[in-house]
N, C-alpha and C. Protein backbone atom coordinates (compact mmCIF):
# COMPACT_ATOMS: atom_id res chain seq x y z
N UNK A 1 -32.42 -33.81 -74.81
CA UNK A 1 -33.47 -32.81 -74.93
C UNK A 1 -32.80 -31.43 -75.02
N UNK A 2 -33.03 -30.48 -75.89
CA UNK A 2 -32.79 -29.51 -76.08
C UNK A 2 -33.27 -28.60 -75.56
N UNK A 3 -32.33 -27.45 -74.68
CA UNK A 3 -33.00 -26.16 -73.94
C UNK A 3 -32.39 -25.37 -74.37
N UNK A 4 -32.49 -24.28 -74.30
CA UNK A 4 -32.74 -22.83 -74.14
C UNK A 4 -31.31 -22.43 -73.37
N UNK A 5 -30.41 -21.71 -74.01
CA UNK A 5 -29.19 -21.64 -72.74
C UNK A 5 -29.71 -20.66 -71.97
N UNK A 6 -30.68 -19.77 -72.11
CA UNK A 6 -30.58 -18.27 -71.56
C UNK A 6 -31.90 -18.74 -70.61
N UNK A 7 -33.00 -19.24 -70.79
CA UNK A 7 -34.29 -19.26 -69.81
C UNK A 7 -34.54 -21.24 -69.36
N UNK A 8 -33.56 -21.96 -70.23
CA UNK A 8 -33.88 -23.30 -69.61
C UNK A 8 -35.20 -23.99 -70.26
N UNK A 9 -35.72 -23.38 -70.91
CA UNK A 9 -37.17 -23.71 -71.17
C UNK A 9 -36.82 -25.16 -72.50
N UNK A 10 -37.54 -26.12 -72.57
CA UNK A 10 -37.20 -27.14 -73.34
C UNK A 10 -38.21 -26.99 -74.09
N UNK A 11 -37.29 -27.44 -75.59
CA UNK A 11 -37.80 -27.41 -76.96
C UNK A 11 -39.18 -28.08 -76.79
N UNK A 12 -39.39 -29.79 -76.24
CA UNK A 12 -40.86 -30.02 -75.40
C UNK A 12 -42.01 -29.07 -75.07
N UNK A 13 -41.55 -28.32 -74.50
CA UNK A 13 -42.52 -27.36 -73.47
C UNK A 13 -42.99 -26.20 -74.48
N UNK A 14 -42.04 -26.10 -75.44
CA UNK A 14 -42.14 -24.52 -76.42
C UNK A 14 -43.20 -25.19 -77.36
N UNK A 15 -42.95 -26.66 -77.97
CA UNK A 15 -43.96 -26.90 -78.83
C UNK A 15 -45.45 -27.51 -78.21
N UNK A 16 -45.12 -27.98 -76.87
CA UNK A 16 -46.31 -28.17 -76.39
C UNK A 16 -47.49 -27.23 -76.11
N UNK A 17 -46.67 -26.21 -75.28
CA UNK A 17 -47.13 -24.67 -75.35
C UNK A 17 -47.75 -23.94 -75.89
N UNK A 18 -46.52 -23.62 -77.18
CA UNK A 18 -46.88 -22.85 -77.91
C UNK A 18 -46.58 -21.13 -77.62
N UNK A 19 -45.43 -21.60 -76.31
CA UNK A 19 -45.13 -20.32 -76.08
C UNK A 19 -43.30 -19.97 -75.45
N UNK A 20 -42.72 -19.60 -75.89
CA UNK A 20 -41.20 -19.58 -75.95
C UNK A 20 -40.92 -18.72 -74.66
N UNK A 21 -39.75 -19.42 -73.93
CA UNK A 21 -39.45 -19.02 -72.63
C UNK A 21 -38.62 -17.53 -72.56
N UNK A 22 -38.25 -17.00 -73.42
CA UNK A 22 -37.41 -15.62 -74.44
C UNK A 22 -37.21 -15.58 -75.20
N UNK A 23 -36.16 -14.69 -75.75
CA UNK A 23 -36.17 -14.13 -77.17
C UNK A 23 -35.14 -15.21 -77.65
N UNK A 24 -34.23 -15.72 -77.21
CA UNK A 24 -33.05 -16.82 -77.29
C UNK A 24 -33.89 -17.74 -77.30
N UNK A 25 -34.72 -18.49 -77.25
CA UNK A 25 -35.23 -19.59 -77.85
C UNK A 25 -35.54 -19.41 -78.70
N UNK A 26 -35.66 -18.32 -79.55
CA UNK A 26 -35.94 -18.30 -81.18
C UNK A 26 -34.67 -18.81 -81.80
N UNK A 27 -33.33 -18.94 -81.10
CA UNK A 27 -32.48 -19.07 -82.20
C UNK A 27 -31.90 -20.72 -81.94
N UNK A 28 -32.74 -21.56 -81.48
CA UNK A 28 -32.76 -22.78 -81.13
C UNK A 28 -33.44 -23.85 -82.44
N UNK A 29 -32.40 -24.19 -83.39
CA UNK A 29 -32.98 -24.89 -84.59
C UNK A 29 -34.36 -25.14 -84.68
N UNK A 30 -34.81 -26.16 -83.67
CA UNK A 30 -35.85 -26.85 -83.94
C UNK A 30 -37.02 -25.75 -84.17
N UNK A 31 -36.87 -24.97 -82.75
CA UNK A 31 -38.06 -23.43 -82.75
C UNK A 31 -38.40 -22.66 -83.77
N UNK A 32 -36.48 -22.46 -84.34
CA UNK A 32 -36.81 -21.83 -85.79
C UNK A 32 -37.42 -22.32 -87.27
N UNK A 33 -37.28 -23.67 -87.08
CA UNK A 33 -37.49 -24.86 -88.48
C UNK A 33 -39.77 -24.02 -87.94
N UNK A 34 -39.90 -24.69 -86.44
CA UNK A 34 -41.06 -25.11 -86.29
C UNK A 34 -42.26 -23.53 -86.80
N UNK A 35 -41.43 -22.40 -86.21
CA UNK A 35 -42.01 -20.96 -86.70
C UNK A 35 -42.34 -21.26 -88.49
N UNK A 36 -41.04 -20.93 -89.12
CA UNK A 36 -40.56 -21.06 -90.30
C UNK A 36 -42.07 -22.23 -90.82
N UNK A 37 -42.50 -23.43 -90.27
CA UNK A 37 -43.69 -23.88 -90.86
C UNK A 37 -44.75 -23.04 -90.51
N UNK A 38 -45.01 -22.78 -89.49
CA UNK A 38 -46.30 -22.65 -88.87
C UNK A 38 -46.50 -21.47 -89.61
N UNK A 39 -46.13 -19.94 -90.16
CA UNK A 39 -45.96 -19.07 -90.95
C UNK A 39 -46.20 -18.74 -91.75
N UNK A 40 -45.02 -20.31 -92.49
CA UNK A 40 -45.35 -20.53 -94.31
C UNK A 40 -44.56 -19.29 -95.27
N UNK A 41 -43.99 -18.05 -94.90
CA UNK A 41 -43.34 -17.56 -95.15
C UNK A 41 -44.67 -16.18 -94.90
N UNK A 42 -45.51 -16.22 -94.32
CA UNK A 42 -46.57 -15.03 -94.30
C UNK A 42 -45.68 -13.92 -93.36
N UNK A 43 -45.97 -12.73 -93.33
CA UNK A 43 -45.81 -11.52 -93.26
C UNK A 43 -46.50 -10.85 -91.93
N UNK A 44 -46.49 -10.20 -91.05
CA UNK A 44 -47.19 -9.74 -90.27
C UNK A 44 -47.49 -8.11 -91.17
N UNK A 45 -48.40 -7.74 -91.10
CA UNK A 45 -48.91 -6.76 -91.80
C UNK A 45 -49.21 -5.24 -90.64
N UNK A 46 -48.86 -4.13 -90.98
CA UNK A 46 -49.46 -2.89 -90.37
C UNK A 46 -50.46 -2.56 -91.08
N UNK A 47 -51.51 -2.74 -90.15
CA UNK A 47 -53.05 -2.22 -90.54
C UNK A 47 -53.20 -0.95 -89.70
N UNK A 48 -53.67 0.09 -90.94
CA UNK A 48 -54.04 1.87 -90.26
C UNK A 48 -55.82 1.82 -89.67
């Protein structure tokens, strides 16, 4: 099972969740593959 070196939090728990234990679990393959879908390549936008 794959964790998190910096908060421990397991790849499990992030997709069960839906919520990442820090900023270092973003750079944890699976987290990044799973963002990278959920996304789709969309943009967060600044609305005035």
């Amino acid at each position: 099972m794959t964790r998190c070196p910096k908060c421990n939090t397991s790849v499990d728990e992030i997709l069960e969740s839906g919520f990442v234990g820090c900023e270092k679990c973003y750079e944890i393959p699976e987290i990044r593959d799973a963002v990278k879908k959920m996304y789709k390549g969309k943009k967060h936008k600044e609305t005035l």
